[in-house]
Structures are given as structure tokens and as C-alpha cells.
PDB file of N, CA and C in Angstrom:
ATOM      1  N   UNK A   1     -23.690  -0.473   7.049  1.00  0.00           N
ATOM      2  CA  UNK A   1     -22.930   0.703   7.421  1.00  0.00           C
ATOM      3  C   UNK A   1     -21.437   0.520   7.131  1.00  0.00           C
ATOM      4  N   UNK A   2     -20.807  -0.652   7.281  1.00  0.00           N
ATOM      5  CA  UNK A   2     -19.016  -1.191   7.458  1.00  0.00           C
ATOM      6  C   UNK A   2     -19.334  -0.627   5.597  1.00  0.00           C
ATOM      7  N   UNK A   3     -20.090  -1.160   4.482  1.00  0.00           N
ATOM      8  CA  UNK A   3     -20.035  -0.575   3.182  1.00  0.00           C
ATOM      9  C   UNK A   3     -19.581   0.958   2.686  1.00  0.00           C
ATOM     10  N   UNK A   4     -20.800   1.746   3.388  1.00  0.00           N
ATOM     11  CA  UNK A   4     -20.882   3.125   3.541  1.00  0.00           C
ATOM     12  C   UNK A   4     -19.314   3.703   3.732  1.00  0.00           C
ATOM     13  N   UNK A   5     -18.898   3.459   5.225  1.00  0.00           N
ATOM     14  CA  UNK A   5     -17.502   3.654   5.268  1.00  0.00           C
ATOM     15  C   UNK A   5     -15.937   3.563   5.085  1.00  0.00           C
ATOM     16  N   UNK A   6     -16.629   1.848   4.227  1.00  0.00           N
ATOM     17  CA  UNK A   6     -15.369   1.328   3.138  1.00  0.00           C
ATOM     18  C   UNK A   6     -15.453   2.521   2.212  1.00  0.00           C
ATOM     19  N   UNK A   7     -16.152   2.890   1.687  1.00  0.00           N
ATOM     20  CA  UNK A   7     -16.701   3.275   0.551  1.00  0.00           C
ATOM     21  C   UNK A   7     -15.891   5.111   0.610  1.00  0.00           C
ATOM     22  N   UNK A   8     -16.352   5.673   1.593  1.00  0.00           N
ATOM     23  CA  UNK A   8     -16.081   7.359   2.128  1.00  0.00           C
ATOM     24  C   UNK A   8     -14.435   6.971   2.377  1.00  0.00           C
ATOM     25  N   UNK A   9     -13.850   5.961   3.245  1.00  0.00           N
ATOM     26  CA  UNK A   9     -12.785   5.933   3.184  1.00  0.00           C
ATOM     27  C   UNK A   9     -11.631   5.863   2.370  1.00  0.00           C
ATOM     28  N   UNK A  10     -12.101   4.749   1.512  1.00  0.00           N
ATOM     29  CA  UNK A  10     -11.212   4.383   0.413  1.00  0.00           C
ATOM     30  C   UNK A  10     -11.297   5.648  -1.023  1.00  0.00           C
ATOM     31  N   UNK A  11     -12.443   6.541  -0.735  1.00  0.00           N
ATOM     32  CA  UNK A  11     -12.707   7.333  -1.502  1.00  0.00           C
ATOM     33  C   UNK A  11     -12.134   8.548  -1.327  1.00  0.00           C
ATOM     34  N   UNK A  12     -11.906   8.989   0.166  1.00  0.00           N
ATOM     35  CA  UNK A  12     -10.925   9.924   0.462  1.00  0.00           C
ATOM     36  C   UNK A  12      -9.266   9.794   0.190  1.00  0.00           C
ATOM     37  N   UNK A  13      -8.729   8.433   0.204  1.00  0.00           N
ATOM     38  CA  UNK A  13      -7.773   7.995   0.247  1.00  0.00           C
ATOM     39  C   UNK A  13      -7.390   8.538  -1.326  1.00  0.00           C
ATOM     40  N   UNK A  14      -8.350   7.805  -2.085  1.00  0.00           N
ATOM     41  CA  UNK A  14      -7.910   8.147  -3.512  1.00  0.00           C
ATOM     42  C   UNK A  14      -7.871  10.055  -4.179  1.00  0.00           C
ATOM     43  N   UNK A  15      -9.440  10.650  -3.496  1.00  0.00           N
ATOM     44  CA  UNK A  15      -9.529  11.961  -3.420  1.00  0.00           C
ATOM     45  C   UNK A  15      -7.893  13.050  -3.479  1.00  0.00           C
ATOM     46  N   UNK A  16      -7.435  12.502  -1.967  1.00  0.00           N
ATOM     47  CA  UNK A  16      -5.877  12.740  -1.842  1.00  0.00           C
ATOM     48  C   UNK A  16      -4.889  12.249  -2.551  1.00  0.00           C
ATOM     49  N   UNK A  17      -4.703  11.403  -3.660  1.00  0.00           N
ATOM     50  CA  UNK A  17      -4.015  11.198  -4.508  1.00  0.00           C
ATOM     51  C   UNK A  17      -4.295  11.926  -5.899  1.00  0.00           C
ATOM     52  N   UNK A  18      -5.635  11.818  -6.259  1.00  0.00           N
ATOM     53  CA  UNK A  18      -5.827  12.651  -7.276  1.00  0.00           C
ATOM     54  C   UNK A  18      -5.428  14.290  -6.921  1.00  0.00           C
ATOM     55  N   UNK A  19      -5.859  14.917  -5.838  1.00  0.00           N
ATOM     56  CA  UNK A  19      -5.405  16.638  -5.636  1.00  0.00           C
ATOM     57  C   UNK A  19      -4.060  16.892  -5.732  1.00  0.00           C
ATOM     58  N   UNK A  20      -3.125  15.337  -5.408  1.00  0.00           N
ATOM     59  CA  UNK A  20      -1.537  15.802  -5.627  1.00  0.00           C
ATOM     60  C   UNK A  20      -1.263  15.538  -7.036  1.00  0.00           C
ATOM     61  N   UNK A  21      -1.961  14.809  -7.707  1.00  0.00           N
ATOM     62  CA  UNK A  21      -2.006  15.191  -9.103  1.00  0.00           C
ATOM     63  C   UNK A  21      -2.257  16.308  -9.592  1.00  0.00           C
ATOM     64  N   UNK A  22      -3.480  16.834  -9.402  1.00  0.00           N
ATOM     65  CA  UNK A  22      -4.283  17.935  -9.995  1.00  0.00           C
ATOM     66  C   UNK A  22      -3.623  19.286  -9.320  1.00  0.00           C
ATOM     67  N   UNK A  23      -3.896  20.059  -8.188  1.00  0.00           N
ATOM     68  CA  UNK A  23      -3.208  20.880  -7.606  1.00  0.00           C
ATOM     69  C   UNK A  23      -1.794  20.675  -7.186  1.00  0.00           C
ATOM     70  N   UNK A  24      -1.055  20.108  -6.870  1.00  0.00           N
ATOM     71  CA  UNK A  24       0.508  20.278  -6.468  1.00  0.00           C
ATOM     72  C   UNK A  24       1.074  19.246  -8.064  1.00  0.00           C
ATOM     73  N   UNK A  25       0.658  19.028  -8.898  1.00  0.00           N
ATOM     74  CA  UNK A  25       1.206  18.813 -10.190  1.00  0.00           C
ATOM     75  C   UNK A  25       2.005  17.635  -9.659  1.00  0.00           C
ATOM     76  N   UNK A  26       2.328  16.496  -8.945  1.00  0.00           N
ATOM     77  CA  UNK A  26       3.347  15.581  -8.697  1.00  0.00           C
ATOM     78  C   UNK A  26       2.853  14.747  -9.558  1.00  0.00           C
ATOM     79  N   UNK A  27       3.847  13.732 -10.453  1.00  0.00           N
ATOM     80  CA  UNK A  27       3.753  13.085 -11.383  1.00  0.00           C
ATOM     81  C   UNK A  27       3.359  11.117 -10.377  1.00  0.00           C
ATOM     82  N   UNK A  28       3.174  10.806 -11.236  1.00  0.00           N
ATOM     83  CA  UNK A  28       2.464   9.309 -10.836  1.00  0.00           C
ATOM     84  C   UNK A  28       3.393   8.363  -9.581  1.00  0.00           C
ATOM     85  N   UNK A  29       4.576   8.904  -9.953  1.00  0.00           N
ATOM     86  CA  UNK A  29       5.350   7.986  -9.729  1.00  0.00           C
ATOM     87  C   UNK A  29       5.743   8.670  -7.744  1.00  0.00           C
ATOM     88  N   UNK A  30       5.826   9.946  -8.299  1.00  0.00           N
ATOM     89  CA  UNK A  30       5.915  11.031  -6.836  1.00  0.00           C
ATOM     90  C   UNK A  30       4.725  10.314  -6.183  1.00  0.00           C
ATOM     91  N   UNK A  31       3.230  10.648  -6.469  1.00  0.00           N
ATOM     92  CA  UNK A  31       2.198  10.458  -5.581  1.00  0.00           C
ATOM     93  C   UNK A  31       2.364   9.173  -5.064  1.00  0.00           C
ATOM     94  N   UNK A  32       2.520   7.687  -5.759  1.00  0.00           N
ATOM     95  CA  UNK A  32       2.299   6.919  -5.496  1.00  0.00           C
ATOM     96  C   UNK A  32       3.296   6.664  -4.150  1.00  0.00           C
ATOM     97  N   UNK A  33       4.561   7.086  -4.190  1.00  0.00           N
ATOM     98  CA  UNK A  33       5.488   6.925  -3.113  1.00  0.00           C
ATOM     99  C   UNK A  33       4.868   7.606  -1.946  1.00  0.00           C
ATOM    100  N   UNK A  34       4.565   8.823  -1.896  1.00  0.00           N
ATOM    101  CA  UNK A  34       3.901   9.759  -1.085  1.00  0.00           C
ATOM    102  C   UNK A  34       2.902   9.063  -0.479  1.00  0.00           C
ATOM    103  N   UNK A  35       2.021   8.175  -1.239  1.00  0.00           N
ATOM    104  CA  UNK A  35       0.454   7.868  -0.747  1.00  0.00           C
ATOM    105  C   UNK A  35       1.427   6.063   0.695  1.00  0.00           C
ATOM    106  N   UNK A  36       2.400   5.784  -0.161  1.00  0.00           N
ATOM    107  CA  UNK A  36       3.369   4.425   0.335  1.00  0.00           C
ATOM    108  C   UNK A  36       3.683   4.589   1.727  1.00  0.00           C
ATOM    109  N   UNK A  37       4.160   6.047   1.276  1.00  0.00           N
ATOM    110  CA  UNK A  37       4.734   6.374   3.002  1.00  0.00           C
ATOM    111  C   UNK A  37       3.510   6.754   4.115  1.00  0.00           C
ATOM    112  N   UNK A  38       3.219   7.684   3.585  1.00  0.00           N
ATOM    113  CA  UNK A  38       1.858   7.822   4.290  1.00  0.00           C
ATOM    114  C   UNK A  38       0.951   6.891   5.185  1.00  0.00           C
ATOM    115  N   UNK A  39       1.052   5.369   4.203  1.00  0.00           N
ATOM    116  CA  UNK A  39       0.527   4.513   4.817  1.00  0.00           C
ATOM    117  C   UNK A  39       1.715   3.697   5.952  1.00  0.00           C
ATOM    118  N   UNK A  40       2.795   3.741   5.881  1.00  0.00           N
ATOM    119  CA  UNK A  40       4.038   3.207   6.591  1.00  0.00           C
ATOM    120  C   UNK A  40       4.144   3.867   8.082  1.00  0.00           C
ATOM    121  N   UNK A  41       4.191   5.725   7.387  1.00  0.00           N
ATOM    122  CA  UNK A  41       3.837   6.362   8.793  1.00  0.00           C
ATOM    123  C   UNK A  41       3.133   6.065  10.038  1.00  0.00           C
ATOM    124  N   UNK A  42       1.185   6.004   8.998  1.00  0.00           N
ATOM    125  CA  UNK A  42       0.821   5.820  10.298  1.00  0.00           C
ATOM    126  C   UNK A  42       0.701   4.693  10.641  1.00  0.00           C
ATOM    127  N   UNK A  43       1.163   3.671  10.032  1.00  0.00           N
ATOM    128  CA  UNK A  43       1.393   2.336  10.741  1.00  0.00           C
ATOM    129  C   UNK A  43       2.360   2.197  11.793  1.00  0.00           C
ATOM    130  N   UNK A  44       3.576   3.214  11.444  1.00  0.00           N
ATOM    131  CA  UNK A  44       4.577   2.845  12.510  1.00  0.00           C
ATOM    132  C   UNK A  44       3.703   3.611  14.138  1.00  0.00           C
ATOM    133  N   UNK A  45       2.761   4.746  13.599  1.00  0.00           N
ATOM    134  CA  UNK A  45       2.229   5.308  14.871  1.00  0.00           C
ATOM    135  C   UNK A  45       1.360   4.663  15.719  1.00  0.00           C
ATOM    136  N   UNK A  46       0.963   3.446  14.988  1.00  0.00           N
ATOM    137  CA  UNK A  46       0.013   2.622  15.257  1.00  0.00           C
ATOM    138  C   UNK A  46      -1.687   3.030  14.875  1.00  0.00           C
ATOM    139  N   UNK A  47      -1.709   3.645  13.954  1.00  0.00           N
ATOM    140  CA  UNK A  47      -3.081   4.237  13.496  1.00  0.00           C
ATOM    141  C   UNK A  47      -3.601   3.845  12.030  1.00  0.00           C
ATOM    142  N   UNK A  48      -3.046   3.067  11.169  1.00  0.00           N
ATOM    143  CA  UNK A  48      -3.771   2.057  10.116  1.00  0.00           C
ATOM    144  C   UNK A  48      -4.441   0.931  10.826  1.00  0.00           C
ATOM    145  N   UNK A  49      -3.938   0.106  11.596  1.00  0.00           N
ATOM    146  CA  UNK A  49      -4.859  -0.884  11.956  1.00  0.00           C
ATOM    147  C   UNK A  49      -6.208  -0.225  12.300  1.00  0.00           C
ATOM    148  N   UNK A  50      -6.414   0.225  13.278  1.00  0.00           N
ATOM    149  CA  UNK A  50      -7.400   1.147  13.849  1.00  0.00           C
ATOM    150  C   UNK A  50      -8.458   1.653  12.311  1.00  0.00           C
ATOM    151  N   UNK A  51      -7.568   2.067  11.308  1.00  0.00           N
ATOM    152  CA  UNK A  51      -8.161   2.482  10.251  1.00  0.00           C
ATOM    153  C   UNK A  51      -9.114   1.074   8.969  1.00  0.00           C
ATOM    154  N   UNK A  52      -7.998   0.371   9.343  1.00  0.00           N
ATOM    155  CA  UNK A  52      -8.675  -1.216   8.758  1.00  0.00           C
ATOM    156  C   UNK A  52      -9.679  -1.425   9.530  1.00  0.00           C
ATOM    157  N   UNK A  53      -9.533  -1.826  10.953  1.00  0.00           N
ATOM    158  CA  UNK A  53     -10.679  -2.170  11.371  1.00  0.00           C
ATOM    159  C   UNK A  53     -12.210  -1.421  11.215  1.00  0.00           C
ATOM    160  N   UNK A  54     -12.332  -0.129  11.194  1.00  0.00           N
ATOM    161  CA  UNK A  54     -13.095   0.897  10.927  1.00  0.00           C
ATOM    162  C   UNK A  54     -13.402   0.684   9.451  1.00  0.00           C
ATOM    163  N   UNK A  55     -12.847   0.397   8.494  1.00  0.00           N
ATOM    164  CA  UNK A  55     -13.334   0.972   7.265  1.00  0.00           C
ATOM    165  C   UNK A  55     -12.984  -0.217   6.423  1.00  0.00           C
ATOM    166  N   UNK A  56     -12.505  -1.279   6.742  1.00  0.00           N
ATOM    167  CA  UNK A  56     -12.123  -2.740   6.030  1.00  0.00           C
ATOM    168  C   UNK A  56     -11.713  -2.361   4.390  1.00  0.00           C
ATOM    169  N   UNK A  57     -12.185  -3.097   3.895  1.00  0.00           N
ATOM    170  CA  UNK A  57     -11.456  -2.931   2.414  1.00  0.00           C
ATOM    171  C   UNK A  57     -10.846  -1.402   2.174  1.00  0.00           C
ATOM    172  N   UNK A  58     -11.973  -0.327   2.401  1.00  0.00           N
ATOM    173  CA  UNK A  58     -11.939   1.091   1.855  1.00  0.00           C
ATOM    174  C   UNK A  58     -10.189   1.634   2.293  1.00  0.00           C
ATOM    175  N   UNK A  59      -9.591   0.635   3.533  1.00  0.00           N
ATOM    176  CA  UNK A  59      -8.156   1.083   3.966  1.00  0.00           C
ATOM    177  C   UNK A  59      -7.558   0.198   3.301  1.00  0.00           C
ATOM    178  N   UNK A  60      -7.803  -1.475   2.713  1.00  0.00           N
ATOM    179  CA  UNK A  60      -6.605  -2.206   2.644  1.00  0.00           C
ATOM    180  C   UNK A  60      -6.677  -2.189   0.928  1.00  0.00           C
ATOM    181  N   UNK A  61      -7.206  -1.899   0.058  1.00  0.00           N
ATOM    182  CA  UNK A  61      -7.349  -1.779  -1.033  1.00  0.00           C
ATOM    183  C   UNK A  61      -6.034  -1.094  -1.628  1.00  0.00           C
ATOM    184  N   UNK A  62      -6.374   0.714  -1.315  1.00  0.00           N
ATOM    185  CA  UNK A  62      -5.437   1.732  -1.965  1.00  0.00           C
ATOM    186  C   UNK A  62      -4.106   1.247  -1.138  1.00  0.00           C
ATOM    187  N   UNK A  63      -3.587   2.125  -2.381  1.00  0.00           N
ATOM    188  CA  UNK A  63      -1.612   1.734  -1.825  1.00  0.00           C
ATOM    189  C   UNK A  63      -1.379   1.635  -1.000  1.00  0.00           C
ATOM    190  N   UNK A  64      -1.696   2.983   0.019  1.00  0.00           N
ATOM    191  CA  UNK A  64      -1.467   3.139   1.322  1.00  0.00           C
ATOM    192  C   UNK A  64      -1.525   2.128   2.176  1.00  0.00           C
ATOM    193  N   UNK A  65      -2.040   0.769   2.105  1.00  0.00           N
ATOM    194  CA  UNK A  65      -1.947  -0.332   2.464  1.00  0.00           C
ATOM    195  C   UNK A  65      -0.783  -1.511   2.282  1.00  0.00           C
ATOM    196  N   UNK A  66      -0.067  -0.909   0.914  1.00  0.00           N
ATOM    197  CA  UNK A  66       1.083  -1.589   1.204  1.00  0.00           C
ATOM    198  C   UNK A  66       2.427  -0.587   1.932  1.00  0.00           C
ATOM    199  N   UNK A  67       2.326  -0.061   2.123  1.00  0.00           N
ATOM    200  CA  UNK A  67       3.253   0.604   3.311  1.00  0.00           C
ATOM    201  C   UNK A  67       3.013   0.109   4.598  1.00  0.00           C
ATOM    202  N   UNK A  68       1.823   0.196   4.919  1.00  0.00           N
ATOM    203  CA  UNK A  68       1.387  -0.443   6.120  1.00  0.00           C
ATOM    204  C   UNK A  68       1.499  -2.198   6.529  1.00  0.00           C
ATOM    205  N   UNK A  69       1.586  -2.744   5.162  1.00  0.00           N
ATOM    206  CA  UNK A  69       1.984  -4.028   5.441  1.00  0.00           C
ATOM    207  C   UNK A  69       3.505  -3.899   5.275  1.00  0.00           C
ATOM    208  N   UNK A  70       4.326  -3.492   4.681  1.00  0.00           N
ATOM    209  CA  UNK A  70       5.549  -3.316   4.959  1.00  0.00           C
ATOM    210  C   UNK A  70       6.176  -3.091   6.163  1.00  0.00           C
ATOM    211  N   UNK A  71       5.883  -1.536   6.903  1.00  0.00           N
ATOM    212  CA  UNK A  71       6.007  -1.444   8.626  1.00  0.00           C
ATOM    213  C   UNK A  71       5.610  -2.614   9.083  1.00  0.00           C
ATOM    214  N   UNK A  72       4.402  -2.994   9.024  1.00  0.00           N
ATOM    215  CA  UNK A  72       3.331  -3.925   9.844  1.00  0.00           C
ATOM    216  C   UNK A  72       4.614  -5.124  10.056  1.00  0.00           C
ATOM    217  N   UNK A  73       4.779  -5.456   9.028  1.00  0.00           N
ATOM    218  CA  UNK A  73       5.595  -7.017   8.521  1.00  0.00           C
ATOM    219  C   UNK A  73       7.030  -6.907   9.156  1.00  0.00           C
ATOM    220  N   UNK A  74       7.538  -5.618   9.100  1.00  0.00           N
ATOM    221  CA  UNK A  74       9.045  -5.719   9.596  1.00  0.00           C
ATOM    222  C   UNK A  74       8.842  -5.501  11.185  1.00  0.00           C
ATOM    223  N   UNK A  75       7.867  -4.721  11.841  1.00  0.00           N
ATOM    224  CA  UNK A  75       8.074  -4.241  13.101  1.00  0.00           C
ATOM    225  C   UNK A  75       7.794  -5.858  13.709  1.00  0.00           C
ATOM    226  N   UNK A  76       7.014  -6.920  12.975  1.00  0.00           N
ATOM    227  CA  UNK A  76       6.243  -7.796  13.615  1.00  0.00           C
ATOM    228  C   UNK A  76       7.718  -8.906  13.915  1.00  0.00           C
ATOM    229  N   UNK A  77       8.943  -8.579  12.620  1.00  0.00           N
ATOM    230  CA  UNK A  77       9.990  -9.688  12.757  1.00  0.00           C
ATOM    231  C   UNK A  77      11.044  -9.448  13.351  1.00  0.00           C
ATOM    232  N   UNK A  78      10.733  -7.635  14.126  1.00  0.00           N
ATOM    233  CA  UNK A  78      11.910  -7.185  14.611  1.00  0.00           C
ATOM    234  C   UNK A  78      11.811  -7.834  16.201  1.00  0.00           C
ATOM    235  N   UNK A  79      10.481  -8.117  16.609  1.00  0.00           N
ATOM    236  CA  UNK A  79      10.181  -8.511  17.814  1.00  0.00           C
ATOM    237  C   UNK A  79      10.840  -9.996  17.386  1.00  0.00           C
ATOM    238  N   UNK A  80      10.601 -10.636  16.796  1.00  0.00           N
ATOM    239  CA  UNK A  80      11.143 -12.113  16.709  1.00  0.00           C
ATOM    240  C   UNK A  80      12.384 -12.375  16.398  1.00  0.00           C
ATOM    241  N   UNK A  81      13.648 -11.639  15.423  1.00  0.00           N
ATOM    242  CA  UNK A  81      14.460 -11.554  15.380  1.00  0.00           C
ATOM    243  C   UNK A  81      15.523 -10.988  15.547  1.00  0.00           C
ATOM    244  N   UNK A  82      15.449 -10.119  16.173  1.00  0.00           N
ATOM    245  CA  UNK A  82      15.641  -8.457  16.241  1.00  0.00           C
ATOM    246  C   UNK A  82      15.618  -7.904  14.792  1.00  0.00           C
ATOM    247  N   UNK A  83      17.428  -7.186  14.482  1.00  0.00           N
ATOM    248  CA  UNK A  83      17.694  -5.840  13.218  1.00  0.00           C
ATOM    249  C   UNK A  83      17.035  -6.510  11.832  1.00  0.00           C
ATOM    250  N   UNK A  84      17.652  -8.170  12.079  1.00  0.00           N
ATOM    251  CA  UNK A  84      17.561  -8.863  10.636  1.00  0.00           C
ATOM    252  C   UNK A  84      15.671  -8.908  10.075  1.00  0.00           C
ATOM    253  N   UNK A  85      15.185  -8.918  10.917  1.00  0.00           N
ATOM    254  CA  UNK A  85      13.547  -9.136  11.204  1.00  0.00           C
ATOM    255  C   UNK A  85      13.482  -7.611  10.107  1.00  0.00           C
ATOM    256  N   UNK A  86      14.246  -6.577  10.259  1.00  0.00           N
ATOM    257  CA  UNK A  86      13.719  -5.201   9.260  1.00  0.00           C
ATOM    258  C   UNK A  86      13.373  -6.032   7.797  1.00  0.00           C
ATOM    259  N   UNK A  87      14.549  -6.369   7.469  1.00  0.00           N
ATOM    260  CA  UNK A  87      14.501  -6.836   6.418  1.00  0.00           C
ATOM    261  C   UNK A  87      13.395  -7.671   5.533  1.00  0.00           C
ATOM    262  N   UNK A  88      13.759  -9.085   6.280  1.00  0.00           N
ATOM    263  CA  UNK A  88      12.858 -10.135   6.155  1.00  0.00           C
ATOM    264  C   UNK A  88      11.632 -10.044   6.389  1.00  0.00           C
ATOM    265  N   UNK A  89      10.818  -8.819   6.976  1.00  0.00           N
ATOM    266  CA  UNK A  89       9.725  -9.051   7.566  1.00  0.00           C
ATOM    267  C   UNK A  89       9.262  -8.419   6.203  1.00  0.00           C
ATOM    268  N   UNK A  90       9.749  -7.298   6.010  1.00  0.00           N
ATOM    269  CA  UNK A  90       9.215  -6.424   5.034  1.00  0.00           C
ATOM    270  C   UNK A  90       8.746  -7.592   3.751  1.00  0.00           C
ATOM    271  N   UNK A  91       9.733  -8.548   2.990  1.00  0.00           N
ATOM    272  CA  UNK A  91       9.700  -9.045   2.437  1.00  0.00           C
ATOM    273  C   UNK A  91       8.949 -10.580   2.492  1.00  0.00           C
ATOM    274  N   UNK A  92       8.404 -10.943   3.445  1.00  0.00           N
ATOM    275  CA  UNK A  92       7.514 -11.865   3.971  1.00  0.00           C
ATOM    276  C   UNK A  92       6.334 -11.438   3.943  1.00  0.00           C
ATOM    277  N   UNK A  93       5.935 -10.658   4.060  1.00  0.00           N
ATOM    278  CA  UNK A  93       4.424  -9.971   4.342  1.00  0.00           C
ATOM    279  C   UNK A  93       3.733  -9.656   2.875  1.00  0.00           C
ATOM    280  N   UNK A  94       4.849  -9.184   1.846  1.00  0.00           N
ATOM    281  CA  UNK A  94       4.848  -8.492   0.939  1.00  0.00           C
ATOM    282  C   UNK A  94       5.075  -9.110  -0.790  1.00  0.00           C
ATOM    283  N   UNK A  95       5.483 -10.787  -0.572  1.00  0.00           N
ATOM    284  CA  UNK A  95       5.999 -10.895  -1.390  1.00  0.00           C
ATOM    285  C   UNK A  95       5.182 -11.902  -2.659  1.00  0.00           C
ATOM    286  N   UNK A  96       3.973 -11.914  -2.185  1.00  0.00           N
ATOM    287  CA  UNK A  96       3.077 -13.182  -2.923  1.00  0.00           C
ATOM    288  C   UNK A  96       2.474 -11.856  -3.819  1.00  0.00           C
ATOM    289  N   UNK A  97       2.315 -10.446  -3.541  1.00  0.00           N
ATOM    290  CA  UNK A  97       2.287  -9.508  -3.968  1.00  0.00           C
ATOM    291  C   UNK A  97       2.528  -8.880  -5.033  1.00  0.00           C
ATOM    292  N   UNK A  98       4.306  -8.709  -4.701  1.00  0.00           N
ATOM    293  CA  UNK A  98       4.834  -8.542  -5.903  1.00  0.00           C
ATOM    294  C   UNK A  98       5.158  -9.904  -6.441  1.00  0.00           C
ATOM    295  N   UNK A  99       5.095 -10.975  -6.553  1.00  0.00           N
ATOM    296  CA  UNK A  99       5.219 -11.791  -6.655  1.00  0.00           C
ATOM    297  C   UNK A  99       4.457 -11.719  -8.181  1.00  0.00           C
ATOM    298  N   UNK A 100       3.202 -11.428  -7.759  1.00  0.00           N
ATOM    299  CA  UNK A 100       1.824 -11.845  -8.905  1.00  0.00           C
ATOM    300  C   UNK A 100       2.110 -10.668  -9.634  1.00  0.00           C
ATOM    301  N   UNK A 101       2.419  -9.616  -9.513  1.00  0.00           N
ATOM    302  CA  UNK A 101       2.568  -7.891 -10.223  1.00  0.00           C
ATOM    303  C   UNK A 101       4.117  -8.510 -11.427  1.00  0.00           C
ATOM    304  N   UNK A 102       4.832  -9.017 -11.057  1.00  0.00           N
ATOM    305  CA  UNK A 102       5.865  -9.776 -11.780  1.00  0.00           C
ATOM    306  C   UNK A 102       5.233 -10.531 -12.711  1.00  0.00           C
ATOM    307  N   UNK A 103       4.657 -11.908 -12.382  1.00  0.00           N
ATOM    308  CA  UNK A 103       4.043 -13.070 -13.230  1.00  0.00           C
ATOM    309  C   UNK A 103       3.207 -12.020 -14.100  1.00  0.00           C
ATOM    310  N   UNK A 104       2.163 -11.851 -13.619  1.00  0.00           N
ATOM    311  CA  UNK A 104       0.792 -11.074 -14.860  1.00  0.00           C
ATOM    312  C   UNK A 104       1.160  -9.985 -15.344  1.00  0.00           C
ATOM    313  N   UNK A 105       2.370  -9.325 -15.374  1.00  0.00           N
ATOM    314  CA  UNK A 105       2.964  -8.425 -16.229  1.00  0.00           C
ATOM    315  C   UNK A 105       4.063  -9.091 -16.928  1.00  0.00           C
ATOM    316  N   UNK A 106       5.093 -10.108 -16.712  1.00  0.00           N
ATOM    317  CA  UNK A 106       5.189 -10.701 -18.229  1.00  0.00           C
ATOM    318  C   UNK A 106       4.775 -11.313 -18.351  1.00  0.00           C
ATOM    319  N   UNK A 107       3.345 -12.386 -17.651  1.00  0.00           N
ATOM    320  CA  UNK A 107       2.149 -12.672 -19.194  1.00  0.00           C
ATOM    321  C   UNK A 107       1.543 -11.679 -20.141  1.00  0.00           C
ATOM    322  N   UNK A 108       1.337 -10.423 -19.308  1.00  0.00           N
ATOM    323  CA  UNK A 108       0.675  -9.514 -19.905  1.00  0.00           C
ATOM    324  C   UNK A 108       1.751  -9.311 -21.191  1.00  0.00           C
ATOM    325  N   UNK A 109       2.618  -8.944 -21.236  1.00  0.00           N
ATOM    326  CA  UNK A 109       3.846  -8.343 -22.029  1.00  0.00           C
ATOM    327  C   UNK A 109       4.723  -9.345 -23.417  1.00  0.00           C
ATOM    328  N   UNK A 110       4.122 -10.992 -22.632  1.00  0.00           N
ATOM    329  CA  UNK A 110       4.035 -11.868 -23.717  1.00  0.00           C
ATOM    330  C   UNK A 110       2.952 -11.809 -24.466  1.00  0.00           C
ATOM    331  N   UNK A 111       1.756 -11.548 -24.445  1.00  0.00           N
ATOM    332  CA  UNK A 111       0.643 -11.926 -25.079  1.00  0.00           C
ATOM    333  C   UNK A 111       0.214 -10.699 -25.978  1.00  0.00           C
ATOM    334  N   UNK A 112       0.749  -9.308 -25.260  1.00  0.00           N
ATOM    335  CA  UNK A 112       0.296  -8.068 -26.058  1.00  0.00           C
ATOM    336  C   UNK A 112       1.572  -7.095 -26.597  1.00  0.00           C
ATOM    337  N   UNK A 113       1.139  -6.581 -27.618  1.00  0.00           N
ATOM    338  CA  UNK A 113       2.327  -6.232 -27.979  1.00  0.00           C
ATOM    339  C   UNK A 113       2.250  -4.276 -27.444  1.00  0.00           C
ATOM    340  N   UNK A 114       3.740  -4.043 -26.627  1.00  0.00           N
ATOM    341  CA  UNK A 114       3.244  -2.826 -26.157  1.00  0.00           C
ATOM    342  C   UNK A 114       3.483  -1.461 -27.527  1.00  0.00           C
ATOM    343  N   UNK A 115       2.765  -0.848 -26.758  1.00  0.00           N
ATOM    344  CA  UNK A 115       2.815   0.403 -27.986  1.00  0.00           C
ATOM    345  C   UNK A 115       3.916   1.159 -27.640  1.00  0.00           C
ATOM    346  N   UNK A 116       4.751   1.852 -28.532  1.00  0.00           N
ATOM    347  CA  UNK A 116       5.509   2.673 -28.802  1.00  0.00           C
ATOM    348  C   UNK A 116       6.503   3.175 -29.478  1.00  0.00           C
TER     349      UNK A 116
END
């Protein structure tokens, strides 16, 4: 069943990214921020966890999961450090992440030659 609802979840998640493509015309770069915050929101409301636990991968997969580790990560360092914790937390939680999106895009970019 935890499959089933990875599955409906993570499928709605994306559903709503494609309709702001398709009907409200927002370009890649719009949705993807949109889908970012979205997930930040309801993290700050406290309603992604709740959504991970329920639907496991189907929530931590799509974007909307890194917003939620962003909130998640800063609210967690504001308790430990206070203001400076915004910062650092965001970037602790987040950074083995972009970390790898850096590395395997200029391997990618050494090895292939891009078109245009």
C-alpha cells in the first residue's frame, strides 16, 4: 500500500507542475520555483513531514522536497543558533546536493559537446 501512495502522490505533485505548464503557460524556470516554494510553505506550516511520512519517496523525490529541506534545515539551526542558523542551516541540509548537480554537470559538459 506505502507503493500505491508513493506512487498517487508523487504523481499528483508532478500532475501540478505539468497544468502550470500546460494551462497557466509558466515557463520551466517559473514552475520549478513555484513547485520550491510550495514545498518550503508547507514545511514552514508543519505539513510536508506529515506528507513524507504518508507517502515516502512519492513526497521526497519531486522538487517540492527541496524547499522543504531548506525550511526543514534552517528552522532546525535557528533553534541551535538563533538568526545565523537561517543561513547555515539552509546550506547544511542542502549542500551534498548541489554539490553533486555541480560535479556531474561539468563532467557532463566535459565529456559532451553541447549543442548550439
Amino acid at each position: 500500500m506505502v507503493f500505491l501512495w508513493s506512487f498517487i502522490v508523487g504523481g499528483l505533485i508532478c500532475v501540478i507542475g505539468q497544468l502550470l505548464f500546460d494551462v497557466a503557460k509558466l515557463t520551466p524556470g517559473h514552475t520549478l520555483s513555484l513547485l520550491v516554494v510550495a514545498g518550503a510553505i508547507l514545511d514552514g506550516f508543519g505539513l510536508y513531514e506529515p506528507l513524507i511520512d504518508f507517502a515516502g519517496a512519492g513526497a521526497t523525490v519531486p522538487i517540492t522536497s527541496f524547499g522543504n529541506s531548506l525550511v526543514h534545515g534552517a528552522l532546525e539551526e535557528v533553534e541551535k543558533h538563533g538568526i545565523i542558523g537561517v543561513v547555515t542551516g539552509m546550506f547544511e541540509v542542502t549542500s551534498a546536493g548541489i554539490s553533486a548537480a555541480i560535479i556531474f554537470g561539468m563532467i557532463g559538459a566535459i565529456f559532451f559537446k553541447p549543442k548550439g
